[in-house]
PDB file of N, CA and C in Angstrom:
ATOM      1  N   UNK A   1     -17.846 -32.826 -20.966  1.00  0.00           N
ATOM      2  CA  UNK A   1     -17.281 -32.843 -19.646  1.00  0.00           C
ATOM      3  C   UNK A   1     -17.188 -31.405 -19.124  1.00  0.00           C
ATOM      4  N   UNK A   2     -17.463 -31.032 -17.845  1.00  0.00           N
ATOM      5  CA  UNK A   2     -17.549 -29.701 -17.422  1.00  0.00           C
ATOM      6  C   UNK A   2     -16.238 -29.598 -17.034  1.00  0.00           C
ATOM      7  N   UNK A   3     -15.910 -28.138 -17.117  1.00  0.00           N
ATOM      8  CA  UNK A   3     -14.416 -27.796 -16.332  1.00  0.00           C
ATOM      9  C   UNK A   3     -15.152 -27.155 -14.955  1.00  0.00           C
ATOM     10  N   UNK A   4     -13.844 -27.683 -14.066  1.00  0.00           N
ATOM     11  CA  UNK A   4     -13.840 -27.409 -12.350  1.00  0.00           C
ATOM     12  C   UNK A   4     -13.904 -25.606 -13.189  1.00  0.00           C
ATOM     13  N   UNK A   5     -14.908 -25.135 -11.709  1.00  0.00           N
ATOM     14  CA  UNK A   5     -14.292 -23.367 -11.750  1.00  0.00           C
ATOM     15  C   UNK A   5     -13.081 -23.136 -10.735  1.00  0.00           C
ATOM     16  N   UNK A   6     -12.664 -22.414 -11.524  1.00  0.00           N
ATOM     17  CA  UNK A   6     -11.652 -21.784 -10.332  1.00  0.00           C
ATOM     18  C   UNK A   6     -11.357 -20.281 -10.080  1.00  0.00           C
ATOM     19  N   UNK A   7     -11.411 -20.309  -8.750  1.00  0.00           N
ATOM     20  CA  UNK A   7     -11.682 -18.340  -8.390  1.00  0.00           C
ATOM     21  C   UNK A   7     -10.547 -18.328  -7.794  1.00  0.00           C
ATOM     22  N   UNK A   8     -10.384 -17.084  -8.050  1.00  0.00           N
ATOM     23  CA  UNK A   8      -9.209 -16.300  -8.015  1.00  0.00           C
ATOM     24  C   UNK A   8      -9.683 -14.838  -7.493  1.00  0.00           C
ATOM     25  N   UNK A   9      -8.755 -14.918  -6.461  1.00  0.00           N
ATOM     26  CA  UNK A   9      -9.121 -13.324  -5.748  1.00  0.00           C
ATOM     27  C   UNK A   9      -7.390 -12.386  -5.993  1.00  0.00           C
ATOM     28  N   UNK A  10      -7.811 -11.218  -6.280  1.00  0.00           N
ATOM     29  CA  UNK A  10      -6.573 -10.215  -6.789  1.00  0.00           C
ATOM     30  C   UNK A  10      -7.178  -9.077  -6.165  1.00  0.00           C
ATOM     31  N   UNK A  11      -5.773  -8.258  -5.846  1.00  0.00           N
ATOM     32  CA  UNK A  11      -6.421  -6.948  -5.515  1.00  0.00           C
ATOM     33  C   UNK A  11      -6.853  -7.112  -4.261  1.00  0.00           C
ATOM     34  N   UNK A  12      -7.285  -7.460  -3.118  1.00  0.00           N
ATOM     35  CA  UNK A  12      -7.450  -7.409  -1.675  1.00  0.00           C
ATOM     36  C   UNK A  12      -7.333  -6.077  -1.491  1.00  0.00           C
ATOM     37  N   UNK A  13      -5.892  -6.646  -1.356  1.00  0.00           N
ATOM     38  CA  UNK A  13      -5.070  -5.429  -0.747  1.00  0.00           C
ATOM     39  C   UNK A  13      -3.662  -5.268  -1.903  1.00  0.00           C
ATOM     40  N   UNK A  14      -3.388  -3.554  -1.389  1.00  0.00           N
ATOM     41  CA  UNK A  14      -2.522  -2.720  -2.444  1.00  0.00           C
ATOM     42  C   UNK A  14      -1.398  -2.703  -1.566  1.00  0.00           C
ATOM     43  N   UNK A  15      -0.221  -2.978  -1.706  1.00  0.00           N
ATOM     44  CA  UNK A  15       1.293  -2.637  -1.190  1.00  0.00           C
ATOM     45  C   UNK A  15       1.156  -1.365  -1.249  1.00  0.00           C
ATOM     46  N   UNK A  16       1.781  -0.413  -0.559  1.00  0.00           N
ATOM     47  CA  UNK A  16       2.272   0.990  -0.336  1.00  0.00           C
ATOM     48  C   UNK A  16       3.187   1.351   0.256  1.00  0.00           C
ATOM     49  N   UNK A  17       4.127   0.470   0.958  1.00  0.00           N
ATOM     50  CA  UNK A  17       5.347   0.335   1.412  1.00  0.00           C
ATOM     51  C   UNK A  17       5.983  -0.741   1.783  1.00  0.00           C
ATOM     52  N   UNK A  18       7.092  -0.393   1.917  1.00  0.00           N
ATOM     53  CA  UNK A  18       8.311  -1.830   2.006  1.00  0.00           C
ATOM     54  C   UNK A  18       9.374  -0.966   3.076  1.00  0.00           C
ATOM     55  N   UNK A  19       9.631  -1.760   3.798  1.00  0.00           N
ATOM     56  CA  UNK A  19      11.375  -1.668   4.490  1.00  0.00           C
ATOM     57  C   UNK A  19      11.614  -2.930   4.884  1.00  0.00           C
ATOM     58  N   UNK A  20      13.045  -3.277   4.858  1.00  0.00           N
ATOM     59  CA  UNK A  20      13.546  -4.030   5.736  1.00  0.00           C
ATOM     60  C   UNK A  20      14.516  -3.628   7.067  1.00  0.00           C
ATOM     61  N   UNK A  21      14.300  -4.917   7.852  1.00  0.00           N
ATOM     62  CA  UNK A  21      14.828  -4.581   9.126  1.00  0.00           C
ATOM     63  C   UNK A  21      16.089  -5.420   9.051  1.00  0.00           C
ATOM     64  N   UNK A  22      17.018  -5.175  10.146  1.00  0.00           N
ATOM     65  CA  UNK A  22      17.393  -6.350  10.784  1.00  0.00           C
ATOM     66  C   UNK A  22      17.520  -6.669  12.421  1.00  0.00           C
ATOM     67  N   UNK A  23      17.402  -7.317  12.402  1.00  0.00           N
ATOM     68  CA  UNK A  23      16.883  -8.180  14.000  1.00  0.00           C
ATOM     69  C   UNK A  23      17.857  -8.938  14.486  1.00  0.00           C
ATOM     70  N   UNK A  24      18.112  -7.957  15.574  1.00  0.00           N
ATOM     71  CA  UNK A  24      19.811  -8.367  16.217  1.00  0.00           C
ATOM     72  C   UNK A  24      19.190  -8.523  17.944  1.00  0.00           C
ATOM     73  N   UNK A  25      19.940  -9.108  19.085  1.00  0.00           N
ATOM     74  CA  UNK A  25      19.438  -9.280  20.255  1.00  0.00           C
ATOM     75  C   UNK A  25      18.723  -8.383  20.742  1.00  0.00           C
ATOM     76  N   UNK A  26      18.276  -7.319  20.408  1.00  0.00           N
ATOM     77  CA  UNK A  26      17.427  -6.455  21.283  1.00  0.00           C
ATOM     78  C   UNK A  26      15.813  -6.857  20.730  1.00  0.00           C
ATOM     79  N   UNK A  27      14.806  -6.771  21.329  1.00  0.00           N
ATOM     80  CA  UNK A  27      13.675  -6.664  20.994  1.00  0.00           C
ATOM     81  C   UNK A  27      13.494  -5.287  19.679  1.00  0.00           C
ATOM     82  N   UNK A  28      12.953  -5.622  18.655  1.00  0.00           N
ATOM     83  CA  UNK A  28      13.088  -5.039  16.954  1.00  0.00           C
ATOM     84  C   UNK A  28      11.350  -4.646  16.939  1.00  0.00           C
ATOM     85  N   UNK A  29      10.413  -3.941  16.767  1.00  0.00           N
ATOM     86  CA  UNK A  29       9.580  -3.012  16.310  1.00  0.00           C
ATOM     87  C   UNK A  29       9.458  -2.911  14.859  1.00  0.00           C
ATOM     88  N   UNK A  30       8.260  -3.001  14.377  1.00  0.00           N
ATOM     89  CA  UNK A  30       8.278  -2.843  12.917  1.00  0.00           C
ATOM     90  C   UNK A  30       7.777  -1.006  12.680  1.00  0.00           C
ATOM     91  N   UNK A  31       8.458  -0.325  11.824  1.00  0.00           N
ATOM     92  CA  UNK A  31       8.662   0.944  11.888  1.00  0.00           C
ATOM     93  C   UNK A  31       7.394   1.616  11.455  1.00  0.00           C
ATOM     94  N   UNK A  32       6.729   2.660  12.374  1.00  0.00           N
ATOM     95  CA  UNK A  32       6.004   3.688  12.419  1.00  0.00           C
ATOM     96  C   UNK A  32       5.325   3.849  11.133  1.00  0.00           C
ATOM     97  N   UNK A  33       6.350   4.937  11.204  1.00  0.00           N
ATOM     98  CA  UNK A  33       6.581   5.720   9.567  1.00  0.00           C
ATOM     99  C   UNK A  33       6.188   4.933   8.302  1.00  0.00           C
ATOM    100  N   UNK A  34       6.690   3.706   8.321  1.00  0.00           N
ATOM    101  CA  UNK A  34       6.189   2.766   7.124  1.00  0.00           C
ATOM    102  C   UNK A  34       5.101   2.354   6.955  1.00  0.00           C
ATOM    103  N   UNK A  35       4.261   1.483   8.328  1.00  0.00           N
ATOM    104  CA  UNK A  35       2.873   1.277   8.336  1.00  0.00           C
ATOM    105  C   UNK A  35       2.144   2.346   8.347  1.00  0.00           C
ATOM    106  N   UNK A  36       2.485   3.764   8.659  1.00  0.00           N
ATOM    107  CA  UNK A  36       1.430   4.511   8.487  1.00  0.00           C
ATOM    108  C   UNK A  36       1.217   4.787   7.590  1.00  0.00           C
ATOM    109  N   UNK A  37      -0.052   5.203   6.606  1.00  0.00           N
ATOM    110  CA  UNK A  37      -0.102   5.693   5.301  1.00  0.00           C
ATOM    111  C   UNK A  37       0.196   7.143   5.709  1.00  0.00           C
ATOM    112  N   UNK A  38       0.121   7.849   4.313  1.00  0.00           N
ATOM    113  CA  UNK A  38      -0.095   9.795   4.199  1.00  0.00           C
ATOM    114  C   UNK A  38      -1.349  10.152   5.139  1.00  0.00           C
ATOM    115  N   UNK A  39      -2.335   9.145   5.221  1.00  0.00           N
ATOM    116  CA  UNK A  39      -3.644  10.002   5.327  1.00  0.00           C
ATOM    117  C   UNK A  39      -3.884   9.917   6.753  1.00  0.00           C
ATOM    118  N   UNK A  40      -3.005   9.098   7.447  1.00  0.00           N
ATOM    119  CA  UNK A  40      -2.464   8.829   8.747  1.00  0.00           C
ATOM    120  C   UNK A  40      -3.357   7.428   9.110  1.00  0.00           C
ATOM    121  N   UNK A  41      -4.205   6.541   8.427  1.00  0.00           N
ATOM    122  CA  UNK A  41      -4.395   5.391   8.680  1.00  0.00           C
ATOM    123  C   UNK A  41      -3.601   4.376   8.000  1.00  0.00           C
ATOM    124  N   UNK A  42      -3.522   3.046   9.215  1.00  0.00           N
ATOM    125  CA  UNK A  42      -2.824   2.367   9.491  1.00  0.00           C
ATOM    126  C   UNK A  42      -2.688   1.210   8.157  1.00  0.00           C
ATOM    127  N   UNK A  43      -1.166   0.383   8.147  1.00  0.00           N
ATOM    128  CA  UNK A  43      -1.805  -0.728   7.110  1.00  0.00           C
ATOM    129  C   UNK A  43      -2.856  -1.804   7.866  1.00  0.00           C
ATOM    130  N   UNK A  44      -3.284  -2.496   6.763  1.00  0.00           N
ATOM    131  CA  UNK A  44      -4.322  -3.399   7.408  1.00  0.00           C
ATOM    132  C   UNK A  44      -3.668  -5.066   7.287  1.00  0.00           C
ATOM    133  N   UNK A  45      -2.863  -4.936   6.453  1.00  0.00           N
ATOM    134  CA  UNK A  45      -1.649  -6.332   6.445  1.00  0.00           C
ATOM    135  C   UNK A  45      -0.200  -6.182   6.387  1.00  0.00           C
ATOM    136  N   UNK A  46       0.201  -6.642   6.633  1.00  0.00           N
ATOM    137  CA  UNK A  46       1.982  -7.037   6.818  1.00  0.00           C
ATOM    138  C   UNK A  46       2.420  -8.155   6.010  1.00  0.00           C
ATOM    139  N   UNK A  47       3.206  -8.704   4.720  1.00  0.00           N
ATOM    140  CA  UNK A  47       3.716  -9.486   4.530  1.00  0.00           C
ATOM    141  C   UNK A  47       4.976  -9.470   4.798  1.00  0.00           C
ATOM    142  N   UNK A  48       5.970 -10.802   5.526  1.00  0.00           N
ATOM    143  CA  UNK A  48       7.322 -10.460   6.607  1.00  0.00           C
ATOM    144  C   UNK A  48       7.727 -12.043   5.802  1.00  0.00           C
ATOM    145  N   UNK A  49       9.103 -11.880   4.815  1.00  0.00           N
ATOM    146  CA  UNK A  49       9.968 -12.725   4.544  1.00  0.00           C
ATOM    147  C   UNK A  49      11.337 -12.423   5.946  1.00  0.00           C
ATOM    148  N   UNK A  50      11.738 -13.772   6.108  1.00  0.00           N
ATOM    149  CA  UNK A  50      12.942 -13.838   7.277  1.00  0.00           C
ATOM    150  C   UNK A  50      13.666 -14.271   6.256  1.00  0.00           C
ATOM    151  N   UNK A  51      14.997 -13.218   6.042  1.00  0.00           N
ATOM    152  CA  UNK A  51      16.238 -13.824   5.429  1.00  0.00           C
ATOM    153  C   UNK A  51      17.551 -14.333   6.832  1.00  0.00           C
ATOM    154  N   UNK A  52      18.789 -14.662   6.467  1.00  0.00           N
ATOM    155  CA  UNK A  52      19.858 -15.199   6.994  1.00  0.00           C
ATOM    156  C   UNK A  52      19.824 -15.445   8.196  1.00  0.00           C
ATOM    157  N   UNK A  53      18.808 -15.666   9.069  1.00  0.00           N
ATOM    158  CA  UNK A  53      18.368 -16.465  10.607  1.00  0.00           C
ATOM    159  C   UNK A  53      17.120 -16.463  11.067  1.00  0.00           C
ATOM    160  N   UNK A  54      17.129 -17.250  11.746  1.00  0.00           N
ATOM    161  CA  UNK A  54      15.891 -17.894  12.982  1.00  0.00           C
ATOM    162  C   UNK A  54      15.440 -16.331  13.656  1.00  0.00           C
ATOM    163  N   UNK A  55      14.253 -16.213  14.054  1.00  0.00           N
ATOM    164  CA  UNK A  55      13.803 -15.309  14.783  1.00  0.00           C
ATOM    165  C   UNK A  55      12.350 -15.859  15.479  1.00  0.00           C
ATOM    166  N   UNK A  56      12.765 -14.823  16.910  1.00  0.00           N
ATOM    167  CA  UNK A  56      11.062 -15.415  17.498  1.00  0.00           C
ATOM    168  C   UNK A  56      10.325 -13.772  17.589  1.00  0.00           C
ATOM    169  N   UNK A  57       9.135 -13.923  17.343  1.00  0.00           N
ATOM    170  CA  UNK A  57       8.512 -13.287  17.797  1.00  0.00           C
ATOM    171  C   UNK A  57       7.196 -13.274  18.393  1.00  0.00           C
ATOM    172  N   UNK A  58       6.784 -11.896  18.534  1.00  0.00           N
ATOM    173  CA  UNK A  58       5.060 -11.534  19.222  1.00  0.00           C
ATOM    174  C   UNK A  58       4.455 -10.660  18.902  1.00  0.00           C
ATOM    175  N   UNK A  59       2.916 -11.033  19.016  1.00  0.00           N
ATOM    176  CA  UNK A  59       2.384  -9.597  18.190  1.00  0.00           C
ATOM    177  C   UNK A  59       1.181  -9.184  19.510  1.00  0.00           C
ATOM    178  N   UNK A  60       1.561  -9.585  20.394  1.00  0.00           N
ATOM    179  CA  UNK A  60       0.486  -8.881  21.405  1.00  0.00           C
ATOM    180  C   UNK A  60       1.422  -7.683  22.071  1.00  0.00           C
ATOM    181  N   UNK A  61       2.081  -7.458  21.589  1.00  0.00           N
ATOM    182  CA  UNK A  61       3.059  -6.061  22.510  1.00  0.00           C
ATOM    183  C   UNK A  61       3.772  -6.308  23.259  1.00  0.00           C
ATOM    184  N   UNK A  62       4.205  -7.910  23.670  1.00  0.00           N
ATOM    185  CA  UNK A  62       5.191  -8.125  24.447  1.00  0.00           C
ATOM    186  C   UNK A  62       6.181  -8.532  23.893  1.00  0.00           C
ATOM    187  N   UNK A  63       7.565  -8.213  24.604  1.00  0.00           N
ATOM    188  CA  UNK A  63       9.191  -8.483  24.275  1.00  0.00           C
ATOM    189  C   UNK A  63       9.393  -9.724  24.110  1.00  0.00           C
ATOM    190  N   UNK A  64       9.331 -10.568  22.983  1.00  0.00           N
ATOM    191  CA  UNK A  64       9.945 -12.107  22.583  1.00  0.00           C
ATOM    192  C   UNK A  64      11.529 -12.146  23.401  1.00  0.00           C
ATOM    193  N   UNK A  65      11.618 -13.380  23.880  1.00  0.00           N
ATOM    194  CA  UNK A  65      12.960 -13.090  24.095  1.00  0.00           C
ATOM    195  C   UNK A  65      14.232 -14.758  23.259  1.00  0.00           C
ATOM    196  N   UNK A  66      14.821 -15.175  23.133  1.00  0.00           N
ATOM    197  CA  UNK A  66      15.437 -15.725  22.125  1.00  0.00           C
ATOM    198  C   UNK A  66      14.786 -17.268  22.410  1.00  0.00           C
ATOM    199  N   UNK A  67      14.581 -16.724  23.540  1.00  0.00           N
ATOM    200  CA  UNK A  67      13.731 -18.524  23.184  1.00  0.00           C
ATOM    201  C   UNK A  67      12.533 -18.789  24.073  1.00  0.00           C
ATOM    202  N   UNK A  68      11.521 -17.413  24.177  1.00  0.00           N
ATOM    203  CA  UNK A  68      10.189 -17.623  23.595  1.00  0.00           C
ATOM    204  C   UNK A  68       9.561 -16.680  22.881  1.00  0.00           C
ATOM    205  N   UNK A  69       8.693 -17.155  22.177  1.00  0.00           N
ATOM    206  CA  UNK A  69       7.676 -16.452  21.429  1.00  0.00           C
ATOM    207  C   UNK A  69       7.549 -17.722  19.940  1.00  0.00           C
ATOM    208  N   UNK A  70       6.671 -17.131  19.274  1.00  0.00           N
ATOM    209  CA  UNK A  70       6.957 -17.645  17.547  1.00  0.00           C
ATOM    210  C   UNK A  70       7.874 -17.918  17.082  1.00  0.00           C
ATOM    211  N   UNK A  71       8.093 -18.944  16.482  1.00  0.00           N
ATOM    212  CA  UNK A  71       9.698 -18.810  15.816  1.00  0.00           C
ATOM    213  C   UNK A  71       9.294 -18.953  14.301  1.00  0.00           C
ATOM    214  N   UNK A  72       9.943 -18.145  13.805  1.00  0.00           N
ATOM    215  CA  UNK A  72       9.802 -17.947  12.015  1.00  0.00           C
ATOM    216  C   UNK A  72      11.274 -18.046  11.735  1.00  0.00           C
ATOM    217  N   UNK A  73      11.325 -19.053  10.959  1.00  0.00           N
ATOM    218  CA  UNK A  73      12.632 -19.219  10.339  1.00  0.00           C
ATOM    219  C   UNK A  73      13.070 -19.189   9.085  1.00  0.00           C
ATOM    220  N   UNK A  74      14.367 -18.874   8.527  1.00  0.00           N
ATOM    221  CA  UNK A  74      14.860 -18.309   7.513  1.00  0.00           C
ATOM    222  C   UNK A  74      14.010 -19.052   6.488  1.00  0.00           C
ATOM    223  N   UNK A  75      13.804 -18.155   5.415  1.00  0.00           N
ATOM    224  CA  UNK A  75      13.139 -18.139   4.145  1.00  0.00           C
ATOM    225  C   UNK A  75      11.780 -18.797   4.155  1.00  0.00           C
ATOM    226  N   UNK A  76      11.423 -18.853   5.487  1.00  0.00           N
ATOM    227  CA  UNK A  76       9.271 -18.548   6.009  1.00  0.00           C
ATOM    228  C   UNK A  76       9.189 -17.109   5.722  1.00  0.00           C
ATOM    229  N   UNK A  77       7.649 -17.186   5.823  1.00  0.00           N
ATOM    230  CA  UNK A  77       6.838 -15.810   5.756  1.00  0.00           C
ATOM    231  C   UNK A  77       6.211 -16.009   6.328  1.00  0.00           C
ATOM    232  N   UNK A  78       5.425 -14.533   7.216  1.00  0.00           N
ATOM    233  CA  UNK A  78       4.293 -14.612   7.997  1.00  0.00           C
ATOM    234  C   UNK A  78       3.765 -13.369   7.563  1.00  0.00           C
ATOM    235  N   UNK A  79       2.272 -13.722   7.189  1.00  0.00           N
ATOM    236  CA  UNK A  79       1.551 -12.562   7.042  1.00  0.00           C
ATOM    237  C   UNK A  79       0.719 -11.922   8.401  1.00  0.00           C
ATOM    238  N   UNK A  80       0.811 -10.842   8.482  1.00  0.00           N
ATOM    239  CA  UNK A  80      -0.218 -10.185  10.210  1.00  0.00           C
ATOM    240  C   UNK A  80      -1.091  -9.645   9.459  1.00  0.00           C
ATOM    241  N   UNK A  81      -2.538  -9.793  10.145  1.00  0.00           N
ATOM    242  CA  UNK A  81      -3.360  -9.073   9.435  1.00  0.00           C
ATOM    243  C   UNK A  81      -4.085  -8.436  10.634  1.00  0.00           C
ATOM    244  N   UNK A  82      -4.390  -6.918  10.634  1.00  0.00           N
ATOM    245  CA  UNK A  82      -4.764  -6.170  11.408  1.00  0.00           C
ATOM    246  C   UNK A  82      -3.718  -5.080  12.131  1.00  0.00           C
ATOM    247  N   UNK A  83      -4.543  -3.589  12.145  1.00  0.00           N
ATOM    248  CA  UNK A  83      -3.152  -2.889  12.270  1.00  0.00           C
ATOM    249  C   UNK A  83      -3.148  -2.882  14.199  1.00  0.00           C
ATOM    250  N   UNK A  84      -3.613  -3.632  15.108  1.00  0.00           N
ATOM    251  CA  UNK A  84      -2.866  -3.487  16.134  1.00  0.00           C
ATOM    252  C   UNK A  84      -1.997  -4.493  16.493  1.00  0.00           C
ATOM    253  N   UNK A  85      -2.267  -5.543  15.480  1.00  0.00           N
ATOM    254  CA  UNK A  85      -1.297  -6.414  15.433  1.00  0.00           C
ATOM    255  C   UNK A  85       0.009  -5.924  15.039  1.00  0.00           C
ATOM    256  N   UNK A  86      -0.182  -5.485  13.614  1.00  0.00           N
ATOM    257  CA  UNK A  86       1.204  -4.879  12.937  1.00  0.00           C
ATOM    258  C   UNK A  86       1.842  -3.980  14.153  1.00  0.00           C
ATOM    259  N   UNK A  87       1.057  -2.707  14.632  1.00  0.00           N
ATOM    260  CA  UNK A  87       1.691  -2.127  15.659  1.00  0.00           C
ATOM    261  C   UNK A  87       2.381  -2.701  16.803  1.00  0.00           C
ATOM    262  N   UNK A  88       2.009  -4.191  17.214  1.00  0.00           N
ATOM    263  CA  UNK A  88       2.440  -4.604  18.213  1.00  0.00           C
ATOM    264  C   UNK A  88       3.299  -5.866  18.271  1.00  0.00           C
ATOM    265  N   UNK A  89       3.890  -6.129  16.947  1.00  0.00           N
ATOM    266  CA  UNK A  89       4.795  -6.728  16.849  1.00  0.00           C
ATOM    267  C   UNK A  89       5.910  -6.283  16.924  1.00  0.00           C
ATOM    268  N   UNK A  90       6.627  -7.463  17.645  1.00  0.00           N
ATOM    269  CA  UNK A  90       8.574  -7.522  18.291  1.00  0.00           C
ATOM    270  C   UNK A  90       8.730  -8.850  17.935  1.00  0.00           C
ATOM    271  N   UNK A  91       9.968  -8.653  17.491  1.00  0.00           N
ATOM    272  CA  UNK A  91      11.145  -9.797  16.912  1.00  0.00           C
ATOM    273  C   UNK A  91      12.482  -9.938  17.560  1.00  0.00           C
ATOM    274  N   UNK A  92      12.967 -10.430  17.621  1.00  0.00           N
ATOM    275  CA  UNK A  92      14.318 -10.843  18.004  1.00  0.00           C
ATOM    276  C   UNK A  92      14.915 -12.043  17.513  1.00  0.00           C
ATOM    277  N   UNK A  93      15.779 -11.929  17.676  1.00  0.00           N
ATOM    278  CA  UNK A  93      16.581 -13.202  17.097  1.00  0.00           C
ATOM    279  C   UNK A  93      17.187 -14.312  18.043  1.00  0.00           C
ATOM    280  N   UNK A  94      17.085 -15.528  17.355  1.00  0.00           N
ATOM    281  CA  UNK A  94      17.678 -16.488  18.586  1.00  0.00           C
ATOM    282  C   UNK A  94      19.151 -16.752  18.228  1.00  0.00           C
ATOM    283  N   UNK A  95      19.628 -16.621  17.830  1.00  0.00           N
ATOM    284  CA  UNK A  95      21.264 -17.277  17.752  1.00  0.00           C
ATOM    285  C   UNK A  95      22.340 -16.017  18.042  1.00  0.00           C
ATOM    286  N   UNK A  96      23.379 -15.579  17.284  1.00  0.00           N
ATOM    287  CA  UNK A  96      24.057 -15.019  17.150  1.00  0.00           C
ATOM    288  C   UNK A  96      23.954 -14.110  16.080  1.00  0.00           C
ATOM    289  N   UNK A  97      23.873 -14.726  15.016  1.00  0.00           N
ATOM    290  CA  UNK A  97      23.745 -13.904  13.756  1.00  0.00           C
ATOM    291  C   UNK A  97      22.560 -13.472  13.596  1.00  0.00           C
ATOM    292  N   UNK A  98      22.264 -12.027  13.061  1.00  0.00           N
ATOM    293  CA  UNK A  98      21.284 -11.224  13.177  1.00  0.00           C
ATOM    294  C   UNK A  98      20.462 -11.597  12.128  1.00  0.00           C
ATOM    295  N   UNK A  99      19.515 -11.282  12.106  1.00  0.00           N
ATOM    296  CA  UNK A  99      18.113 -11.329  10.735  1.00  0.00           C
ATOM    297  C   UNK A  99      17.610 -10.521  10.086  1.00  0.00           C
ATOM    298  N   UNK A 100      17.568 -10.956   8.650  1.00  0.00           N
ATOM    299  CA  UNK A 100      17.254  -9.601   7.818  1.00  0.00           C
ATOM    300  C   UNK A 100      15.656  -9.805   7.801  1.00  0.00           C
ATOM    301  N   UNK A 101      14.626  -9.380   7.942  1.00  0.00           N
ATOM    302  CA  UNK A 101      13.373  -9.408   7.689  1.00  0.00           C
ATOM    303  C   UNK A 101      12.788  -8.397   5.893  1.00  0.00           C
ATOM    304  N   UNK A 102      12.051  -8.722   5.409  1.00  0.00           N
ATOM    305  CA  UNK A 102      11.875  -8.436   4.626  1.00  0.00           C
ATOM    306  C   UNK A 102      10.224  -7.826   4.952  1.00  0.00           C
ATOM    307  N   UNK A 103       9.553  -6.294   4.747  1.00  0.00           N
ATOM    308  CA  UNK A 103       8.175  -6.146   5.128  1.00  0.00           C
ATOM    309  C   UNK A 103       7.727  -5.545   3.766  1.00  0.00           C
ATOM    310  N   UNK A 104       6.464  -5.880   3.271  1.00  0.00           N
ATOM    311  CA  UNK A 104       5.660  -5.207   2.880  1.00  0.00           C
ATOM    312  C   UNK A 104       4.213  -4.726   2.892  1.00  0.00           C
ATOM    313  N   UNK A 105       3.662  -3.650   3.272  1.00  0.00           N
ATOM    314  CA  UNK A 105       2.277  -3.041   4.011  1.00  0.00           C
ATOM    315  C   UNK A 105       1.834  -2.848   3.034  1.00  0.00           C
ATOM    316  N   UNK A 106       0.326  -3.298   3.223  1.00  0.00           N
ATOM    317  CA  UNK A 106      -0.488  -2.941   2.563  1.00  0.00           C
ATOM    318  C   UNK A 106      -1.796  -2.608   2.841  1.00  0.00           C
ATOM    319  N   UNK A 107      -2.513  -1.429   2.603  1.00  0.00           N
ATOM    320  CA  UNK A 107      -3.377  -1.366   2.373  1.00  0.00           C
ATOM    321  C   UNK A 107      -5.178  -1.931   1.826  1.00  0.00           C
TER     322      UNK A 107
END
């Protein structure tokens, strides 16, 4: 009997930074400084855990506001791939209680 193959891809992409935010009523920016590497190019992915609330956002450069855009909700992930995306994402939050986002860039 043959065994199924199974592929497996590793390594893509390399993490090189992490911050978290939190995302309170104002329109939130994912930070500069973090997506940029040393060599001054950009990451090429974003992985984004939402901890303790609902949030909407956008990645074309416009201001989400609490009740439109994307909504990613607590303990989803969204990966962005491409850095004018990453650059041009805004978040905000829809309720009251603010949101912890969780980022990690990679290369």
């Amino acid at each position: 009997m043959a065994k199924d193959k199974i592929d497996i891809i590793a390594g893509l992409y390399v993490a090189f930074a992490f911050e978290n935010l939190t995302i309170t009523d104002g329109s939130t920016s994912l930070t500069a400084t973090k997506y940029t590497q040393s060599d001054g190019n950009y990451a090429k992915r974003a992985l984004i855990t939402c901890e303790t609330a609902q949030i909407r956002y956008k990645y074309n450069g416009d201001a989400p506001t609490s009740s439109e855009g994307h909504i990613l909700n607590v303990n989803s992930s969204l990966t962005i791939i491409g850095a004018t995306n990453i650059r041009n994402f805004r978040a905000i939050r829809t309720g009251t209680t603010s949101a912890k986002l969780m980022i990690s860039y990679e290369r």
